[in-house]
PDB file of N, CA and C in Angstrom:
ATOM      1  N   UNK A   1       0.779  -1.183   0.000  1.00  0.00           N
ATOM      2  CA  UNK A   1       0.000   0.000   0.000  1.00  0.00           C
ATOM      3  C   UNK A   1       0.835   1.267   0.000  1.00  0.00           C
ATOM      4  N   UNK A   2       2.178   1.683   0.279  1.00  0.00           N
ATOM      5  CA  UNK A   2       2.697   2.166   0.982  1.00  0.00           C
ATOM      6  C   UNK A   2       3.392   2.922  -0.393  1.00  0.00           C
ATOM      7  N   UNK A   3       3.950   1.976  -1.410  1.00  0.00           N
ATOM      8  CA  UNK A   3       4.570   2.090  -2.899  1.00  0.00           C
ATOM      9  C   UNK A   3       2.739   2.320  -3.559  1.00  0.00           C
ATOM     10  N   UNK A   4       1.414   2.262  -3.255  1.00  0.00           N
ATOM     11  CA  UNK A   4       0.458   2.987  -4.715  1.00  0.00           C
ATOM     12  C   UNK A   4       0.483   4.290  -4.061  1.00  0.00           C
ATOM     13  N   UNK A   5       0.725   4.645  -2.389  1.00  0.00           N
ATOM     14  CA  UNK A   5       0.502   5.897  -1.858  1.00  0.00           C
ATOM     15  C   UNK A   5       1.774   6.832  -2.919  1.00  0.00           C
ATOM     16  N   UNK A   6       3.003   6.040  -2.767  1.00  0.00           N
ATOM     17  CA  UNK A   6       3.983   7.035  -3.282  1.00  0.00           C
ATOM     18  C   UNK A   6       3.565   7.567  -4.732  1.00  0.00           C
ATOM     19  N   UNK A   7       3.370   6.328  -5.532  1.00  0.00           N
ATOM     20  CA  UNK A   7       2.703   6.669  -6.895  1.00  0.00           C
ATOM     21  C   UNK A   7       2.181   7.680  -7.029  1.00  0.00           C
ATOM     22  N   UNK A   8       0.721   7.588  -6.070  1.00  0.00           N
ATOM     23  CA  UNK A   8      -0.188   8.670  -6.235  1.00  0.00           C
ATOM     24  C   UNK A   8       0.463   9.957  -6.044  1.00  0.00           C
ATOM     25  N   UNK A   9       1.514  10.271  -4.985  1.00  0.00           N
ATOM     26  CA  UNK A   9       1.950  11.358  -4.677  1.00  0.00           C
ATOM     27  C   UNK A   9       2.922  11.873  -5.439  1.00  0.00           C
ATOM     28  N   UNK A  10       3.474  10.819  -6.360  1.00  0.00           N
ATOM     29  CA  UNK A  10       4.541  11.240  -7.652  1.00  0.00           C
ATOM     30  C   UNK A  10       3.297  12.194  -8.713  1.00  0.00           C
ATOM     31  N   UNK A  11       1.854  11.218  -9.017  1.00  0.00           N
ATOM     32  CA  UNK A  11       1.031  11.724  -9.805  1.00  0.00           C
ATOM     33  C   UNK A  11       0.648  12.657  -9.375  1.00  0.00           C
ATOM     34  N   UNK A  12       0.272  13.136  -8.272  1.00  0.00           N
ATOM     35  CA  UNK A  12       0.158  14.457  -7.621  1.00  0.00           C
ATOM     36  C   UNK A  12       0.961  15.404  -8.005  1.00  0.00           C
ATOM     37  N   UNK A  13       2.020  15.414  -7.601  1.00  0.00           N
ATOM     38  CA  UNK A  13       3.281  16.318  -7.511  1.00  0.00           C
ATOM     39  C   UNK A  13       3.170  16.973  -9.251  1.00  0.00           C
ATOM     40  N   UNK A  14       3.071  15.516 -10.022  1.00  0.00           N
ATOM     41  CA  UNK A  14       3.315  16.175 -11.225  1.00  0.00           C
ATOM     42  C   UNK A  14       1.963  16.876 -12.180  1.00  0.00           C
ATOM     43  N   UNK A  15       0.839  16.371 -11.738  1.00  0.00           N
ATOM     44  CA  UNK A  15      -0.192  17.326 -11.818  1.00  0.00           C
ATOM     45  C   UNK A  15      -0.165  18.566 -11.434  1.00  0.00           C
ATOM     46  N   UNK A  16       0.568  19.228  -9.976  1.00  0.00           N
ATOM     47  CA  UNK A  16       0.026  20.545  -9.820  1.00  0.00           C
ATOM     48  C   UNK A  16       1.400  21.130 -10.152  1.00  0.00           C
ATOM     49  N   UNK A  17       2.657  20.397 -10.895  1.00  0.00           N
ATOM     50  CA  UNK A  17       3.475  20.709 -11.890  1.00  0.00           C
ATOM     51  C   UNK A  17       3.127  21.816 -13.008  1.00  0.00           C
ATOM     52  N   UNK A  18       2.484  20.522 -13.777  1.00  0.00           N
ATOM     53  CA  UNK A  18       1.746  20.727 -14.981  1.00  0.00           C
ATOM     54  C   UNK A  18       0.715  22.108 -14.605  1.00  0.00           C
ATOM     55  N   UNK A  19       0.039  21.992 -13.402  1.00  0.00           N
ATOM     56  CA  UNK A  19      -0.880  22.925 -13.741  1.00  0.00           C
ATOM     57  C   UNK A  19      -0.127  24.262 -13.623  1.00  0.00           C
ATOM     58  N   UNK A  20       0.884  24.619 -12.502  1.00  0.00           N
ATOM     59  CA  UNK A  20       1.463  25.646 -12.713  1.00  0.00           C
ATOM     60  C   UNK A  20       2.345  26.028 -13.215  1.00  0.00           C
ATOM     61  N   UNK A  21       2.680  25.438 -14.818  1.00  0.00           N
ATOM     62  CA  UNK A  21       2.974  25.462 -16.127  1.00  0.00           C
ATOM     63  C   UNK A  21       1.528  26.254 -16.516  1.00  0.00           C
ATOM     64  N   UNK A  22       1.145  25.811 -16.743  1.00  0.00           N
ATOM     65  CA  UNK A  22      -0.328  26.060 -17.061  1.00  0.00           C
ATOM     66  C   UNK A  22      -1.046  27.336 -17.041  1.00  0.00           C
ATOM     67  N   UNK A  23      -0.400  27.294 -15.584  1.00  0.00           N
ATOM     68  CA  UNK A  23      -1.053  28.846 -15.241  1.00  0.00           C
ATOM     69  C   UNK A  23      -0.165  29.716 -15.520  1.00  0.00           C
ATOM     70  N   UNK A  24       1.178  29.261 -15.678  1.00  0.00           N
ATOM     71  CA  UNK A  24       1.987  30.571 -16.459  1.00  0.00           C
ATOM     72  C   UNK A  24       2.045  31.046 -17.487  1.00  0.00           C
ATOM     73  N   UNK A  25       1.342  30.110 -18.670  1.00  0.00           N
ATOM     74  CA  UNK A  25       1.079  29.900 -19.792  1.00  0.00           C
ATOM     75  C   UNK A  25      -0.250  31.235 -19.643  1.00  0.00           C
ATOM     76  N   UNK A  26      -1.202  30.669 -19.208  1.00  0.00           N
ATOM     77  CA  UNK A  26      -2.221  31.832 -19.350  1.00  0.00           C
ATOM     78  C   UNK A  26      -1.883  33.092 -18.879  1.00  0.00           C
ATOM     79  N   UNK A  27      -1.214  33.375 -17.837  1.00  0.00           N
ATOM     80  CA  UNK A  27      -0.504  34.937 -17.404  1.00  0.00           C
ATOM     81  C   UNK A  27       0.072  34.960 -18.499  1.00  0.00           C
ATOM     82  N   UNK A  28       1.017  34.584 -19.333  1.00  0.00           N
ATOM     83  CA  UNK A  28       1.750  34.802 -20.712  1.00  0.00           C
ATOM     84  C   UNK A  28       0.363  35.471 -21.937  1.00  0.00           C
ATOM     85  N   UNK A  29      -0.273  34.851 -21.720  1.00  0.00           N
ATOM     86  CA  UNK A  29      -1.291  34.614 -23.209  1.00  0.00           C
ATOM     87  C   UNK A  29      -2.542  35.714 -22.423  1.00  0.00           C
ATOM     88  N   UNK A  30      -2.231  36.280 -21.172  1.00  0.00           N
ATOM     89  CA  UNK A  30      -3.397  37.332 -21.080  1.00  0.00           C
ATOM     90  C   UNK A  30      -2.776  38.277 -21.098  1.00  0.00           C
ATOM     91  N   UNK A  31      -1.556  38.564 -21.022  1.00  0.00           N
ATOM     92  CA  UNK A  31      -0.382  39.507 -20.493  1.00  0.00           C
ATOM     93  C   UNK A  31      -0.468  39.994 -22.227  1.00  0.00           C
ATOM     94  N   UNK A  32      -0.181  38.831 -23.034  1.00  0.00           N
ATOM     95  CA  UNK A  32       0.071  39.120 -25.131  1.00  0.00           C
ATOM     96  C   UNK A  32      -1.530  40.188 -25.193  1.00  0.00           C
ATOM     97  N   UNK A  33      -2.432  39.274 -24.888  1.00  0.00           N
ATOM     98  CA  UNK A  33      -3.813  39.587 -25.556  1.00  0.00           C
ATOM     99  C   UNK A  33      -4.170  41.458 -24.982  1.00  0.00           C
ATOM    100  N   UNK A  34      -3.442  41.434 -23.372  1.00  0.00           N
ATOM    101  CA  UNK A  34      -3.892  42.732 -23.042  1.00  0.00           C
ATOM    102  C   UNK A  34      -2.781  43.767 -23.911  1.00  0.00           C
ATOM    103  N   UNK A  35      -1.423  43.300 -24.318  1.00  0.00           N
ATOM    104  CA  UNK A  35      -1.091  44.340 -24.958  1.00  0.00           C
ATOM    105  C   UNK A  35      -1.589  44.246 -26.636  1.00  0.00           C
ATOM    106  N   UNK A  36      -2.099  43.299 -27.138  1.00  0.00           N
ATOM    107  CA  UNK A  36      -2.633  43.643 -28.516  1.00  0.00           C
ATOM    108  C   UNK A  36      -3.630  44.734 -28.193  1.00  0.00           C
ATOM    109  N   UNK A  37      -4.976  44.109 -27.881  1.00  0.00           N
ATOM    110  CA  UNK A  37      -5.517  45.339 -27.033  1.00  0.00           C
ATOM    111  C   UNK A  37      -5.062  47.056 -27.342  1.00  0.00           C
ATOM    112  N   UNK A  38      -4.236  46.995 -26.179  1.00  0.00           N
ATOM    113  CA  UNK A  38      -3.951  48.541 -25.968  1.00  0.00           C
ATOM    114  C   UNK A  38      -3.082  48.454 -27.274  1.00  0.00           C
ATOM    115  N   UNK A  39      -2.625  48.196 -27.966  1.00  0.00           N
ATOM    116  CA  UNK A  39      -1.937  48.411 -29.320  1.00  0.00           C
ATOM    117  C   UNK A  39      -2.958  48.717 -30.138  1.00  0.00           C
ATOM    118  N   UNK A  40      -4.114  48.427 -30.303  1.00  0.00           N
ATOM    119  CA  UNK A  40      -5.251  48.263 -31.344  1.00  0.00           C
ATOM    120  C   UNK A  40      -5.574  49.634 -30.819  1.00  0.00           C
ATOM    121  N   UNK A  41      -6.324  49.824 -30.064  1.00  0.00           N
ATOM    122  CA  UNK A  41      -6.338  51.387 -29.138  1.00  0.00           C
ATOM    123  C   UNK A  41      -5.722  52.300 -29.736  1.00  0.00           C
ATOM    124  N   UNK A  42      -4.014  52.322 -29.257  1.00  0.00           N
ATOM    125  CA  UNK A  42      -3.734  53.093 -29.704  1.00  0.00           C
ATOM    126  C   UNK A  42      -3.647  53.877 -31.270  1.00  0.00           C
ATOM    127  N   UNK A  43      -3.257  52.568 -32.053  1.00  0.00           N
ATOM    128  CA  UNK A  43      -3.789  52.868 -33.444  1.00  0.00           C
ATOM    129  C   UNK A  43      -4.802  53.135 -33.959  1.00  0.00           C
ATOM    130  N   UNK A  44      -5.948  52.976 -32.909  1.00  0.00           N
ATOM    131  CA  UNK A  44      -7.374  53.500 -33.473  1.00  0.00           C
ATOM    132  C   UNK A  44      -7.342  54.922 -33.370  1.00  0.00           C
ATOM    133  N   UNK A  45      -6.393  55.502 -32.110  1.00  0.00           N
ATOM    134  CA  UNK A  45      -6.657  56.765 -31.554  1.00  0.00           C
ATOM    135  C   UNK A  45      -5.939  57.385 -33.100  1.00  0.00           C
ATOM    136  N   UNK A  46      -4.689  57.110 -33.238  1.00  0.00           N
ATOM    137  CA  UNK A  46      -4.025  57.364 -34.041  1.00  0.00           C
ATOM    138  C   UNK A  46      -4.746  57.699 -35.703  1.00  0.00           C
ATOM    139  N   UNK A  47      -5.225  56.913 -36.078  1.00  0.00           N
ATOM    140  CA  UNK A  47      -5.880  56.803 -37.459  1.00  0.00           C
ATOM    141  C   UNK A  47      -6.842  57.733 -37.138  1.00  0.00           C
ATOM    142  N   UNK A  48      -8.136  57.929 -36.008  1.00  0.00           N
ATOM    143  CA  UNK A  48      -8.722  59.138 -35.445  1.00  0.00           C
ATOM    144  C   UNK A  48      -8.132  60.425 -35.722  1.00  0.00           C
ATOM    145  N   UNK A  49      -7.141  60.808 -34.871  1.00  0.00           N
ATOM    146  CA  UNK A  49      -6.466  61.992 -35.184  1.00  0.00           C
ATOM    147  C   UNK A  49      -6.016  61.882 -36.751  1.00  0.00           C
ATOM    148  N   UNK A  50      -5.353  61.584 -37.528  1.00  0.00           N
ATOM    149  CA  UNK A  50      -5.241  61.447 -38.710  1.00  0.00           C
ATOM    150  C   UNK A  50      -6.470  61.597 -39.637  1.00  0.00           C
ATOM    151  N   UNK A  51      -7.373  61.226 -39.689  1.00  0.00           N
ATOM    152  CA  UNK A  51      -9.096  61.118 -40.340  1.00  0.00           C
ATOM    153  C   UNK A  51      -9.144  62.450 -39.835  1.00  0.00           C
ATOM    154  N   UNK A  52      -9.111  62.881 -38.725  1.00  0.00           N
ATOM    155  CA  UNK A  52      -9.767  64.230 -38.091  1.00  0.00           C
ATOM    156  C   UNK A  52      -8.592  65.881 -39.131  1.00  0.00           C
ATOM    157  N   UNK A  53      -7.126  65.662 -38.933  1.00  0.00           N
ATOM    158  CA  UNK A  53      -6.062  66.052 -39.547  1.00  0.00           C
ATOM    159  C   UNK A  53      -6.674  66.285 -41.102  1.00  0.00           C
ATOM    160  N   UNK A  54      -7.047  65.158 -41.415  1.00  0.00           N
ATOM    161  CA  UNK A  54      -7.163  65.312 -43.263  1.00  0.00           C
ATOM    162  C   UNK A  54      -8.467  66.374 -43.514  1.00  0.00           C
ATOM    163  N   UNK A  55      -9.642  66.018 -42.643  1.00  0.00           N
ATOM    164  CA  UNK A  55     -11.040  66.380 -42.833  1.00  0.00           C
ATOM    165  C   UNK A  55     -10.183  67.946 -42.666  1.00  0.00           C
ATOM    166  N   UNK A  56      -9.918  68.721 -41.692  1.00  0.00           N
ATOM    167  CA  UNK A  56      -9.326  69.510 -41.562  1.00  0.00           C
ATOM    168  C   UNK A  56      -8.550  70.148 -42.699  1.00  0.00           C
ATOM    169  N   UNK A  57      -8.052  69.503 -43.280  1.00  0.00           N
ATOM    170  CA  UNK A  57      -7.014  70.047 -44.421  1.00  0.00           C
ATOM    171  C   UNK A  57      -7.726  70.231 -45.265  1.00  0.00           C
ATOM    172  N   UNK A  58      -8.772  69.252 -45.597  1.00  0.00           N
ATOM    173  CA  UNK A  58     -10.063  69.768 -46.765  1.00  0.00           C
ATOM    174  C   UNK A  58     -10.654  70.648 -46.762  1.00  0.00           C
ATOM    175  N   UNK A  59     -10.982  71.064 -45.487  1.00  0.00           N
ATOM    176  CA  UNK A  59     -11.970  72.219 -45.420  1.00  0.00           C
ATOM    177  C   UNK A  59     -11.174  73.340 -45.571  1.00  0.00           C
ATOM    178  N   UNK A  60      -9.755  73.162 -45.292  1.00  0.00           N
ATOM    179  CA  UNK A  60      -9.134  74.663 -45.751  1.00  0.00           C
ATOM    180  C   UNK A  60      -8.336  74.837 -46.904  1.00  0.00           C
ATOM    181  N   UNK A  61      -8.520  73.290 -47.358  1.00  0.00           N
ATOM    182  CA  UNK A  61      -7.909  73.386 -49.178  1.00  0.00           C
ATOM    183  C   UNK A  61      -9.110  73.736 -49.432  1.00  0.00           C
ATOM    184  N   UNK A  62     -10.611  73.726 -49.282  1.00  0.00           N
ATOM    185  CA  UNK A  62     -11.938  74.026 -50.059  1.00  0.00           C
ATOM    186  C   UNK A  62     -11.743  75.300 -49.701  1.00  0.00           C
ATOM    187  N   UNK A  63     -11.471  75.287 -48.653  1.00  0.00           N
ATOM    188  CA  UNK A  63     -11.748  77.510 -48.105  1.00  0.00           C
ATOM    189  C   UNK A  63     -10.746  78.298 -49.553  1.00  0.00           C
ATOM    190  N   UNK A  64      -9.524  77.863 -49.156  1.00  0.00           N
ATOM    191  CA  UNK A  64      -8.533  78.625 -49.895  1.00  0.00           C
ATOM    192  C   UNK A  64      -9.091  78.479 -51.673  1.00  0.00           C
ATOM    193  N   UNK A  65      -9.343  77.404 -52.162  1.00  0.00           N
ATOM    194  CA  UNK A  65      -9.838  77.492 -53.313  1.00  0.00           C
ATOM    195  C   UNK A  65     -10.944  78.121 -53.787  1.00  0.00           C
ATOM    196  N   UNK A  66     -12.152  78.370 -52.544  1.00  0.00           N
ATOM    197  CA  UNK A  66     -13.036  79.593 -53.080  1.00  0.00           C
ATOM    198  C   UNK A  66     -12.720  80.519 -53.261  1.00  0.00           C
ATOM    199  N   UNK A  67     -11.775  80.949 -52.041  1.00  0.00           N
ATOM    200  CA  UNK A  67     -11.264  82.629 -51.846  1.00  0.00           C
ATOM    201  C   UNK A  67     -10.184  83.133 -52.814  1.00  0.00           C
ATOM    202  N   UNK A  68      -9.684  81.822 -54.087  1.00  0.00           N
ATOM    203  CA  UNK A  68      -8.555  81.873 -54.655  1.00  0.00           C
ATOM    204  C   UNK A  68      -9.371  82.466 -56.322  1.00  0.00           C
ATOM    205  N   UNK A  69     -10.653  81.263 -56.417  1.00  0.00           N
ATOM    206  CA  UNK A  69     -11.365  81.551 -57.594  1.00  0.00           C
ATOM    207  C   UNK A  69     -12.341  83.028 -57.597  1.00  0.00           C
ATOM    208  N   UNK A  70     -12.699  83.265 -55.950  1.00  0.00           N
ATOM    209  CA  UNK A  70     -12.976  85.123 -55.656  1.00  0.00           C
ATOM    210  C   UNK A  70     -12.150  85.935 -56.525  1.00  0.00           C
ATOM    211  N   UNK A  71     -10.816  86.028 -56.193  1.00  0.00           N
ATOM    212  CA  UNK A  71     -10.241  86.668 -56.329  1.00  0.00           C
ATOM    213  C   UNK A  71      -9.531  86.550 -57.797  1.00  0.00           C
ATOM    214  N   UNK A  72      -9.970  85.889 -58.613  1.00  0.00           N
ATOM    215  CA  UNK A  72      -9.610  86.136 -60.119  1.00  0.00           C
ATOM    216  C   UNK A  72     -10.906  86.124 -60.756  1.00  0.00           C
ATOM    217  N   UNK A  73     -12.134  86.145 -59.740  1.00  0.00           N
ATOM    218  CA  UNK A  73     -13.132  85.921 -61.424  1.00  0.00           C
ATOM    219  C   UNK A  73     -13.744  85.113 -61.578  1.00  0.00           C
ATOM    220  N   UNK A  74     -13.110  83.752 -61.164  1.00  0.00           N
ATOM    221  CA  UNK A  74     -14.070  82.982 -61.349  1.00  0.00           C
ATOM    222  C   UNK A  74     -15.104  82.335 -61.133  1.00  0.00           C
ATOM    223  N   UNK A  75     -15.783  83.041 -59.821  1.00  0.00           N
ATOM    224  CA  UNK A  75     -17.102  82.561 -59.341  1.00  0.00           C
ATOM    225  C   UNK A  75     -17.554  84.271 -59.141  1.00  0.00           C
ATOM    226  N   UNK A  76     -18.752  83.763 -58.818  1.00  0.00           N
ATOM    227  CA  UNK A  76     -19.578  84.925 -58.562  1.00  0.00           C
ATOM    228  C   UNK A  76     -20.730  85.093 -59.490  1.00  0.00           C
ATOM    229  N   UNK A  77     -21.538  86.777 -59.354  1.00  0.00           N
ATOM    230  CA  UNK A  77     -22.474  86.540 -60.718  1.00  0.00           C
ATOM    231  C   UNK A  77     -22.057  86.940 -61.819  1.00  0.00           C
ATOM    232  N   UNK A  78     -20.948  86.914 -62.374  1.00  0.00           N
ATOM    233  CA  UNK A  78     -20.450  87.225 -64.227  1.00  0.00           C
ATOM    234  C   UNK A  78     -20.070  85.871 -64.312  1.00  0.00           C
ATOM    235  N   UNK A  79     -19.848  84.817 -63.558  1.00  0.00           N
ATOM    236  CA  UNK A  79     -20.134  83.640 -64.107  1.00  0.00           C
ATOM    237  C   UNK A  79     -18.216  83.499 -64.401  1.00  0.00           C
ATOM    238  N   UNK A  80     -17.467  82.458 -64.878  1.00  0.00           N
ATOM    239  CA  UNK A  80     -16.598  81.893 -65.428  1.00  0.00           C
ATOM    240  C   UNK A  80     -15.685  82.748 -66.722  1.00  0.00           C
ATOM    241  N   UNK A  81     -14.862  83.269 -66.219  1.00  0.00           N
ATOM    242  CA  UNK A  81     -14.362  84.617 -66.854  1.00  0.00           C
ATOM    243  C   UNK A  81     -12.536  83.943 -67.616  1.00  0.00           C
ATOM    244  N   UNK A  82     -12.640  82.462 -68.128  1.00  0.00           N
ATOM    245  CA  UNK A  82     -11.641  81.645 -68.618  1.00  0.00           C
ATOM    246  C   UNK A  82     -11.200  82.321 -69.479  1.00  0.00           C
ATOM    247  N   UNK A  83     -11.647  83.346 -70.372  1.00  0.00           N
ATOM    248  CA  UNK A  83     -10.745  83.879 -71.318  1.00  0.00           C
ATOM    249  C   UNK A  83      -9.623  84.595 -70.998  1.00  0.00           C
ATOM    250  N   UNK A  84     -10.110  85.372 -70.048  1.00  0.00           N
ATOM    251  CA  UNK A  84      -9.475  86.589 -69.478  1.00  0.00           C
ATOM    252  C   UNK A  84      -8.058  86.065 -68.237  1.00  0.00           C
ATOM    253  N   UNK A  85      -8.404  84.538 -67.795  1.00  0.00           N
ATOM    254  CA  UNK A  85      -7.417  83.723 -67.242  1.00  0.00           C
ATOM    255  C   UNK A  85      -6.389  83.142 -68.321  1.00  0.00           C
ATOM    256  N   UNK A  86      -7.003  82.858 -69.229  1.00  0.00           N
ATOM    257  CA  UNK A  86      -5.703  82.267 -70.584  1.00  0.00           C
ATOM    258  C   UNK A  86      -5.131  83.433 -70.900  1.00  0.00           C
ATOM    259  N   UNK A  87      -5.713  84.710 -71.517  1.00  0.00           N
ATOM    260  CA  UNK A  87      -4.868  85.779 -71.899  1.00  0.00           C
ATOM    261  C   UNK A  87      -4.088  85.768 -70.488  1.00  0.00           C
ATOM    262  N   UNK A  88      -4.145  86.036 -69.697  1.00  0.00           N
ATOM    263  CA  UNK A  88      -3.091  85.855 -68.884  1.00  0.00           C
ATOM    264  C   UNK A  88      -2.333  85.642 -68.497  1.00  0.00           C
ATOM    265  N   UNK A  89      -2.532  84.082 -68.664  1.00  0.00           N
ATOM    266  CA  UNK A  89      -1.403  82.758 -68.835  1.00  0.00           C
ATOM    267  C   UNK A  89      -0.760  82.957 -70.145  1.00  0.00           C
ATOM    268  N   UNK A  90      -0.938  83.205 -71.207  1.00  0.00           N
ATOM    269  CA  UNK A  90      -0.411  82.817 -72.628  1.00  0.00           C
ATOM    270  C   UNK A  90       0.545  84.403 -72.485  1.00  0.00           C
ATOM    271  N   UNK A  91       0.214  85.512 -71.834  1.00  0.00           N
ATOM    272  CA  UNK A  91       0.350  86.936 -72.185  1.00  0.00           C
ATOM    273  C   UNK A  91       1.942  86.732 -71.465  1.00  0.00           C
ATOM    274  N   UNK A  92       1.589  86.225 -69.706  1.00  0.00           N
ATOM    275  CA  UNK A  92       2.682  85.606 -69.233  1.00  0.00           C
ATOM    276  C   UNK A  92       4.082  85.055 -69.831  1.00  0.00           C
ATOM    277  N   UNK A  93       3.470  84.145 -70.706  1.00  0.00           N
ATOM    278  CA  UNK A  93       4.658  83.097 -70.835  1.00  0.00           C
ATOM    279  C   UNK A  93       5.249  83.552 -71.924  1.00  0.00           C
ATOM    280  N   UNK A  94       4.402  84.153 -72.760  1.00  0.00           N
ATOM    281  CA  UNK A  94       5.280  85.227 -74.271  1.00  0.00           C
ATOM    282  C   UNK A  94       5.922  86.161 -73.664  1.00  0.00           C
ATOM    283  N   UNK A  95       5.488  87.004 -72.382  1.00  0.00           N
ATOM    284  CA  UNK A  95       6.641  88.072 -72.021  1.00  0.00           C
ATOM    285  C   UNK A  95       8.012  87.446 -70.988  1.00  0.00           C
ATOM    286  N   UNK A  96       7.887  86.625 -70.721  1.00  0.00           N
ATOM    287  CA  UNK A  96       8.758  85.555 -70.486  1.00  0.00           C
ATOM    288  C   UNK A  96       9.416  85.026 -71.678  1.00  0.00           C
ATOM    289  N   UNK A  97       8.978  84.587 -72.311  1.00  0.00           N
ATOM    290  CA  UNK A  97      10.099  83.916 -73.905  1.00  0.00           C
ATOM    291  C   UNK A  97      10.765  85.361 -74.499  1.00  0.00           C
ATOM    292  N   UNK A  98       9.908  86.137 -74.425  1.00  0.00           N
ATOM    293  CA  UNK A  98      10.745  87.320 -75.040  1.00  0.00           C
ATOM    294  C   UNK A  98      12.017  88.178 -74.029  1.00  0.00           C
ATOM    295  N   UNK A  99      11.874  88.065 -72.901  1.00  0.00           N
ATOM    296  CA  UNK A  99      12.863  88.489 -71.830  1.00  0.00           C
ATOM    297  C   UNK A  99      13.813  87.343 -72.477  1.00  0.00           C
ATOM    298  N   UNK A 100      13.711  86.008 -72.422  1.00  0.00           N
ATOM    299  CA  UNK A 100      14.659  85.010 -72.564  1.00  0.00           C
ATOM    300  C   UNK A 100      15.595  85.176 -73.726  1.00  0.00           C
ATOM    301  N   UNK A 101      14.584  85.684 -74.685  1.00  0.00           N
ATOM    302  CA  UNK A 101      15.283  85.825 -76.039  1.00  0.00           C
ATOM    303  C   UNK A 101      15.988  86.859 -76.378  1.00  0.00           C
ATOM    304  N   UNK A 102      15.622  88.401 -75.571  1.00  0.00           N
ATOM    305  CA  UNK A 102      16.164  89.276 -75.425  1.00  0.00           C
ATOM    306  C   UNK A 102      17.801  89.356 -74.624  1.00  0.00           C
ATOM    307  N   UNK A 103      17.782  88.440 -73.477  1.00  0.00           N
ATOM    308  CA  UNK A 103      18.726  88.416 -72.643  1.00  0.00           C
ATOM    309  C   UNK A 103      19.705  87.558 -73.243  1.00  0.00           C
ATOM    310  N   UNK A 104      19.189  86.586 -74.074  1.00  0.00           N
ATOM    311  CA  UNK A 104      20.145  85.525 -74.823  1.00  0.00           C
ATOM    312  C   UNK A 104      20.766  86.274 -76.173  1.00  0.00           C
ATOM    313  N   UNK A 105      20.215  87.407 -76.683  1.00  0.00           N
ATOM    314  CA  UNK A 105      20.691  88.140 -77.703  1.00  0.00           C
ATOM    315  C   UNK A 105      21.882  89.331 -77.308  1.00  0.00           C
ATOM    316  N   UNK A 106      21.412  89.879 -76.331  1.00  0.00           N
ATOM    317  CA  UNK A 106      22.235  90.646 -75.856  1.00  0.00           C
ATOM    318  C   UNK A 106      23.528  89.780 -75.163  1.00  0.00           C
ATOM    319  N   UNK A 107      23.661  88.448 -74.458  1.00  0.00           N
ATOM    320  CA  UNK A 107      24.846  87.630 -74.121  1.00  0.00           C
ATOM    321  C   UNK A 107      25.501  87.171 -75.669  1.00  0.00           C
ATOM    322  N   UNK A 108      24.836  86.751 -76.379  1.00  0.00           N
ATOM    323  CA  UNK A 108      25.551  86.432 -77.457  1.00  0.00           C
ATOM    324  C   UNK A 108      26.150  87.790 -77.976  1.00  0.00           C
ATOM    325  N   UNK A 109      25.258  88.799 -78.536  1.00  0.00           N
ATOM    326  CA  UNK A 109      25.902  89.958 -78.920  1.00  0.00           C
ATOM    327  C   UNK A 109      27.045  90.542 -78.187  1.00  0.00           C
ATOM    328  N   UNK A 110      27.483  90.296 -76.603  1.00  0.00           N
ATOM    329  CA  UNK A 110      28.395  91.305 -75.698  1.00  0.00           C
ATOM    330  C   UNK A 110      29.709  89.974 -75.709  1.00  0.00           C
ATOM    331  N   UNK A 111      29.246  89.059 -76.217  1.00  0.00           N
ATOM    332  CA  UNK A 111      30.748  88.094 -76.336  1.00  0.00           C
ATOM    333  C   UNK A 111      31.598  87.868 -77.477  1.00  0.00           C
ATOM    334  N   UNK A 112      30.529  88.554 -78.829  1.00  0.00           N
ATOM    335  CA  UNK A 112      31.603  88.265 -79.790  1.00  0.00           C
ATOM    336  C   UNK A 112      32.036  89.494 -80.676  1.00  0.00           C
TER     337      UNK A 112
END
């Protein structure tokens, strides 16, 4: 009787072994799960502020683009005033080619 008592107490021993394996295992695996958790959190907060950041930037890329098309013409009540924006642009870039061509005539002319 004396050798099934020991048995049992070997099987004992190594049961509450095993279990506190066991239980370190789950402190491990609640310890992971609580920091995914607060990781998920934080990246939610994160992508939040970011979503909030952009909405923000829209409304003042939309602001600046009304107050931009105010101020040449192109809204209001005369309506879409595109001609008077191309002469502009085209009037631009010819008095620009002609400075270029002027300044490149006069360097060629003062070197030879």
């Amino acid at each position: 009787m004396s050798s099934s008592r020991t048995i049992e107490e070997t099987y004992e021993a190594q049961n509450d072994q095993r279990l506190d394996e066991l239980h370190s295992k789950i402190r491990t695996l609640r310890g992971v799960t609580t920091d995914i958790y607060d990781d998920a959190e934080r990246q939610h907060l994160t992508l939040d502020d970011t979503g909030n950041a952009f909405s923000s930037l829209s409304m003042s890329l939309s602001q600046s683009s009304r107050r931009a098309a105010q101020a040449f013409g192109l809204s209001g009540a005369g309506g879409v005033r595109q001609m008077r924006i191309i002469m502009y642009i085209v009037g631009s870039f010819l008095a620009l080619w002609l400075v270029w061509k002027t300044k490149e005539i006069w360097w060629v002319g003062g070197s030879a």
